[in-house]
PDB file of N, CA and C in Angstrom:
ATOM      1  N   UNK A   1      38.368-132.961  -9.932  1.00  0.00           N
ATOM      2  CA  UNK A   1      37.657-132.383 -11.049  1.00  0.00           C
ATOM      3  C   UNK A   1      36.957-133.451 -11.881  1.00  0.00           C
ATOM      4  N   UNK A   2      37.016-134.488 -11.872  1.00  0.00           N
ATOM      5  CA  UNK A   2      36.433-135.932 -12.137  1.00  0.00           C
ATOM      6  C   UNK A   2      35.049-135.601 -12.263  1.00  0.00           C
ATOM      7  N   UNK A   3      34.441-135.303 -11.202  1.00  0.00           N
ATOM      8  CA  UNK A   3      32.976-135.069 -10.889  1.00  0.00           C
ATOM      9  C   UNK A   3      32.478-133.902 -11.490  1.00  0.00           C
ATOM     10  N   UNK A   4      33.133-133.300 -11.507  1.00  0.00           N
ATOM     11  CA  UNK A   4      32.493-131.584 -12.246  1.00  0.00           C
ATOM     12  C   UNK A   4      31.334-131.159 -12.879  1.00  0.00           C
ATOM     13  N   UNK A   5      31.145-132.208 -14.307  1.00  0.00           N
ATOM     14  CA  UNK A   5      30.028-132.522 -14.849  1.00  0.00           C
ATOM     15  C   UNK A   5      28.818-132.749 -13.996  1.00  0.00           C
ATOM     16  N   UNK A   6      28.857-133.957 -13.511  1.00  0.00           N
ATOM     17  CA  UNK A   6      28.224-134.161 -12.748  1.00  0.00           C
ATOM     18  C   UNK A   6      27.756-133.514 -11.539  1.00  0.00           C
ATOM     19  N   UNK A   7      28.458-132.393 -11.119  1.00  0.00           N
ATOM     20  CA  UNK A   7      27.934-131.239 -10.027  1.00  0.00           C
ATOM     21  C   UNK A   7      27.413-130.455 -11.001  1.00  0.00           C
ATOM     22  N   UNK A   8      28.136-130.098 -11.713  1.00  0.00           N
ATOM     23  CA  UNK A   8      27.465-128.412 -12.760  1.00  0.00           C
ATOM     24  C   UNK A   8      25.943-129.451 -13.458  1.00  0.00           C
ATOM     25  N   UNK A   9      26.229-130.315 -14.084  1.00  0.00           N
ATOM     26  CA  UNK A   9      24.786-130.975 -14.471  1.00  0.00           C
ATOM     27  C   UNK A   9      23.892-130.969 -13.294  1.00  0.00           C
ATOM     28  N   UNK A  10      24.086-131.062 -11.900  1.00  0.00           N
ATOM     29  CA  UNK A  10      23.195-131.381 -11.451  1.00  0.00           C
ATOM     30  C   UNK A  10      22.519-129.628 -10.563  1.00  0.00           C
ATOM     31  N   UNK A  11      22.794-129.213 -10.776  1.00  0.00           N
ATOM     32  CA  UNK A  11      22.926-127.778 -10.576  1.00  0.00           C
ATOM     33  C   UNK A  11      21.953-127.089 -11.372  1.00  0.00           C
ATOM     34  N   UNK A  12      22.691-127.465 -12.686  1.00  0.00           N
ATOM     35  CA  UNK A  12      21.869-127.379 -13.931  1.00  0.00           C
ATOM     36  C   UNK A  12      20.213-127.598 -14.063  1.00  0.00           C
ATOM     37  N   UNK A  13      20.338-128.972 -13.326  1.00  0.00           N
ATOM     38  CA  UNK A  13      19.013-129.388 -13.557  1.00  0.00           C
ATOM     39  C   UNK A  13      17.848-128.881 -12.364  1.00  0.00           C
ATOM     40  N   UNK A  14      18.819-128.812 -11.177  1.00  0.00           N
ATOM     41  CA  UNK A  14      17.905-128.318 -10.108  1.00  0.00           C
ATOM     42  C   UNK A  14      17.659-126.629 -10.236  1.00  0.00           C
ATOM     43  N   UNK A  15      18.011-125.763 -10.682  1.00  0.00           N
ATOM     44  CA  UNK A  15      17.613-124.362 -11.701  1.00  0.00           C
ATOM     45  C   UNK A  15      16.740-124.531 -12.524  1.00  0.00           C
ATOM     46  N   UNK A  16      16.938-125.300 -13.232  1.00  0.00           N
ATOM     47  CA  UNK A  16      15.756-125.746 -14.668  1.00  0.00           C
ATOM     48  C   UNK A  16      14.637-125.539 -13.831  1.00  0.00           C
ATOM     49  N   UNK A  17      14.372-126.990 -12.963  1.00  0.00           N
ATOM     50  CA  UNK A  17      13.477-127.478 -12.052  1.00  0.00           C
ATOM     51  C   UNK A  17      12.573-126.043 -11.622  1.00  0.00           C
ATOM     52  N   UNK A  18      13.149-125.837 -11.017  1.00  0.00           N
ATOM     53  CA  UNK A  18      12.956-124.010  -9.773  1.00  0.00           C
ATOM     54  C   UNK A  18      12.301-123.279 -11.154  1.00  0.00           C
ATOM     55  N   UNK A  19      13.048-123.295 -12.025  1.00  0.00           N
ATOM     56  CA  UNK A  19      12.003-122.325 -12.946  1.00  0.00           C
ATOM     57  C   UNK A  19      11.084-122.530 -13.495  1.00  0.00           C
ATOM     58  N   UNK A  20      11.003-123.923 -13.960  1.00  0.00           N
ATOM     59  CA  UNK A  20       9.857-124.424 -14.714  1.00  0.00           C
ATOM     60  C   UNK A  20       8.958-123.992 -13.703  1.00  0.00           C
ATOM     61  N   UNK A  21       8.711-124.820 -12.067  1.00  0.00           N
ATOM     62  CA  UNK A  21       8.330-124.393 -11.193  1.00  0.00           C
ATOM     63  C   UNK A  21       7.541-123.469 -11.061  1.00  0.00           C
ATOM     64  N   UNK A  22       8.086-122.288 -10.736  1.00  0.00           N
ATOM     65  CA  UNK A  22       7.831-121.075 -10.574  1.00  0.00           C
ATOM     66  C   UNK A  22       7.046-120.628 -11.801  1.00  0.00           C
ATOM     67  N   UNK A  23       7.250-120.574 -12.762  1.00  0.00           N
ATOM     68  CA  UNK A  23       6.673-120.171 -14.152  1.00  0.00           C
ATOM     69  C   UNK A  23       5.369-121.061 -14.188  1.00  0.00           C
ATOM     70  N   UNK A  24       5.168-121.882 -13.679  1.00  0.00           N
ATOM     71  CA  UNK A  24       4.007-123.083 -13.870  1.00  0.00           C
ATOM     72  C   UNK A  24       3.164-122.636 -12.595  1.00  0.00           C
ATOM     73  N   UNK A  25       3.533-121.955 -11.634  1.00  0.00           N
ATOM     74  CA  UNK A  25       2.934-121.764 -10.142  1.00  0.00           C
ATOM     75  C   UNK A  25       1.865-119.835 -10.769  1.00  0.00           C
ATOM     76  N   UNK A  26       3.169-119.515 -11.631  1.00  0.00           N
ATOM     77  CA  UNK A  26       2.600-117.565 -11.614  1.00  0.00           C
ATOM     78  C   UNK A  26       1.354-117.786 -12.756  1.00  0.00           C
ATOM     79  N   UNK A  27       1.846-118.979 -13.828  1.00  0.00           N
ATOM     80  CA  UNK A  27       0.470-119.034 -14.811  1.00  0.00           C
ATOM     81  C   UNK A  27      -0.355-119.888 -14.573  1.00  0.00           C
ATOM     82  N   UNK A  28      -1.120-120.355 -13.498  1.00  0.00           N
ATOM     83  CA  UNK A  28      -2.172-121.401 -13.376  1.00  0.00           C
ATOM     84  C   UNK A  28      -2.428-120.019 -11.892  1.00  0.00           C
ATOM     85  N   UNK A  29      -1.768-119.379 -11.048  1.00  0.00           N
ATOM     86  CA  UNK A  29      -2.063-118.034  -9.980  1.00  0.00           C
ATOM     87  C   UNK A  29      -2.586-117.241 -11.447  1.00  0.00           C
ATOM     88  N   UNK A  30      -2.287-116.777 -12.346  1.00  0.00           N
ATOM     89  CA  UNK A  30      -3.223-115.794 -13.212  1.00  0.00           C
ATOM     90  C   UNK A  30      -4.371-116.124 -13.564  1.00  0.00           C
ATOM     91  N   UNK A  31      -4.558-117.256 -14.433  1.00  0.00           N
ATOM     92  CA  UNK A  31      -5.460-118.145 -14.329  1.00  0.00           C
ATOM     93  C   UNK A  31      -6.575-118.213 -13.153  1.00  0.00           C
ATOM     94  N   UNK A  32      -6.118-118.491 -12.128  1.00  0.00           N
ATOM     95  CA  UNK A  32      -7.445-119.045 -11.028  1.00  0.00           C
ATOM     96  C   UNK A  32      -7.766-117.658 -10.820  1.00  0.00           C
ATOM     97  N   UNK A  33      -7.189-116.613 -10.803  1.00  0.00           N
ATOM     98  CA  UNK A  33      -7.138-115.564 -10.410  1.00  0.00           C
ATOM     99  C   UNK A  33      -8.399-114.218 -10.893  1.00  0.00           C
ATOM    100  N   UNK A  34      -7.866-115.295 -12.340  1.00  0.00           N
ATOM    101  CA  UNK A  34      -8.886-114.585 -13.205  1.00  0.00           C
ATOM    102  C   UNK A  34     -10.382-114.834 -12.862  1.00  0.00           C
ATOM    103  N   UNK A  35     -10.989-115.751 -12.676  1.00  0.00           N
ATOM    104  CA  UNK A  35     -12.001-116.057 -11.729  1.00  0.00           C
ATOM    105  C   UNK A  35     -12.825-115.873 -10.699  1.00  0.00           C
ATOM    106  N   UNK A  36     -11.845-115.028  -9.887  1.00  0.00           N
ATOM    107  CA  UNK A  36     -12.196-114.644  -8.896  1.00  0.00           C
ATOM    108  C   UNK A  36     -12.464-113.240  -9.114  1.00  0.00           C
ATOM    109  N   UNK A  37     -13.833-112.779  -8.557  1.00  0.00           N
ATOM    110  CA  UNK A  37     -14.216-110.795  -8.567  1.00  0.00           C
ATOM    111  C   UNK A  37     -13.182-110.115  -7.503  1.00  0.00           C
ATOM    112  N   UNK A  38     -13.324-109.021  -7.880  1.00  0.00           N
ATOM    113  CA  UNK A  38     -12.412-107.969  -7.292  1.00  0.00           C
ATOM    114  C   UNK A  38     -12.906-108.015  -6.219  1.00  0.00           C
ATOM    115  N   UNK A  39     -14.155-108.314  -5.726  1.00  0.00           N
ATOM    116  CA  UNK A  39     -14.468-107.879  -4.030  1.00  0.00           C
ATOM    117  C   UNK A  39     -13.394-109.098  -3.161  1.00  0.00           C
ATOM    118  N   UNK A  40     -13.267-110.043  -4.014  1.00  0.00           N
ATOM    119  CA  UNK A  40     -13.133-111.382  -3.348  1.00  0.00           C
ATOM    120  C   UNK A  40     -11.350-111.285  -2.999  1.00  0.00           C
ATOM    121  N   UNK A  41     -10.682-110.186  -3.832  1.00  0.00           N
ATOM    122  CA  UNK A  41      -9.315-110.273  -3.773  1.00  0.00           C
ATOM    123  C   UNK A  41      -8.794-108.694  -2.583  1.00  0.00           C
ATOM    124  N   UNK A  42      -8.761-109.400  -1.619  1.00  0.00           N
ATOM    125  CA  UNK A  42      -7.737-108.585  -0.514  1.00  0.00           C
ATOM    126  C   UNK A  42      -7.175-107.726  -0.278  1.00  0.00           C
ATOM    127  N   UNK A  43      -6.379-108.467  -1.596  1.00  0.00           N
ATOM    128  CA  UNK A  43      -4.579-107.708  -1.621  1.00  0.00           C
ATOM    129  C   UNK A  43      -4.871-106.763  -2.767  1.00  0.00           C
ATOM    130  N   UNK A  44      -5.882-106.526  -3.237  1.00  0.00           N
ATOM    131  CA  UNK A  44      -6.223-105.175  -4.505  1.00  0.00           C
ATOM    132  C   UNK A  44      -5.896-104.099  -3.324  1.00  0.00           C
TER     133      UNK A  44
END
C-alpha cells in the first residue's frame, strides 16, 4: 500500500488527460464544422 498514491495519482492524471482531450477534440470538431455547408456534410 506504499505506492497507492502514486497509482490513484497516476490514474488520476491519465482521466484528467482523456478528458481534457476529448473536450478539446468535440470543440475545435464544432468549430471546423461550423464552416463547412450542409451539402459538404455526409453524415446530415
Amino acid at each position: 500500500m506504499t505506492n497507492a498514491g502514486f497509482i490513484l495519482g497516476s490514474y488520476a492524471l491519465t482521466f484528467g488527460s482523456i478528458v481534457i482531450f476529448a473536450w478539446r477534440t468535440v470543440k475545435v470538431g464544432k468549430r471546423l464544422s461550423a464552416d463547412i455547408s450542409d451539402e459538404d456534410k455526409p453524415w446530415l
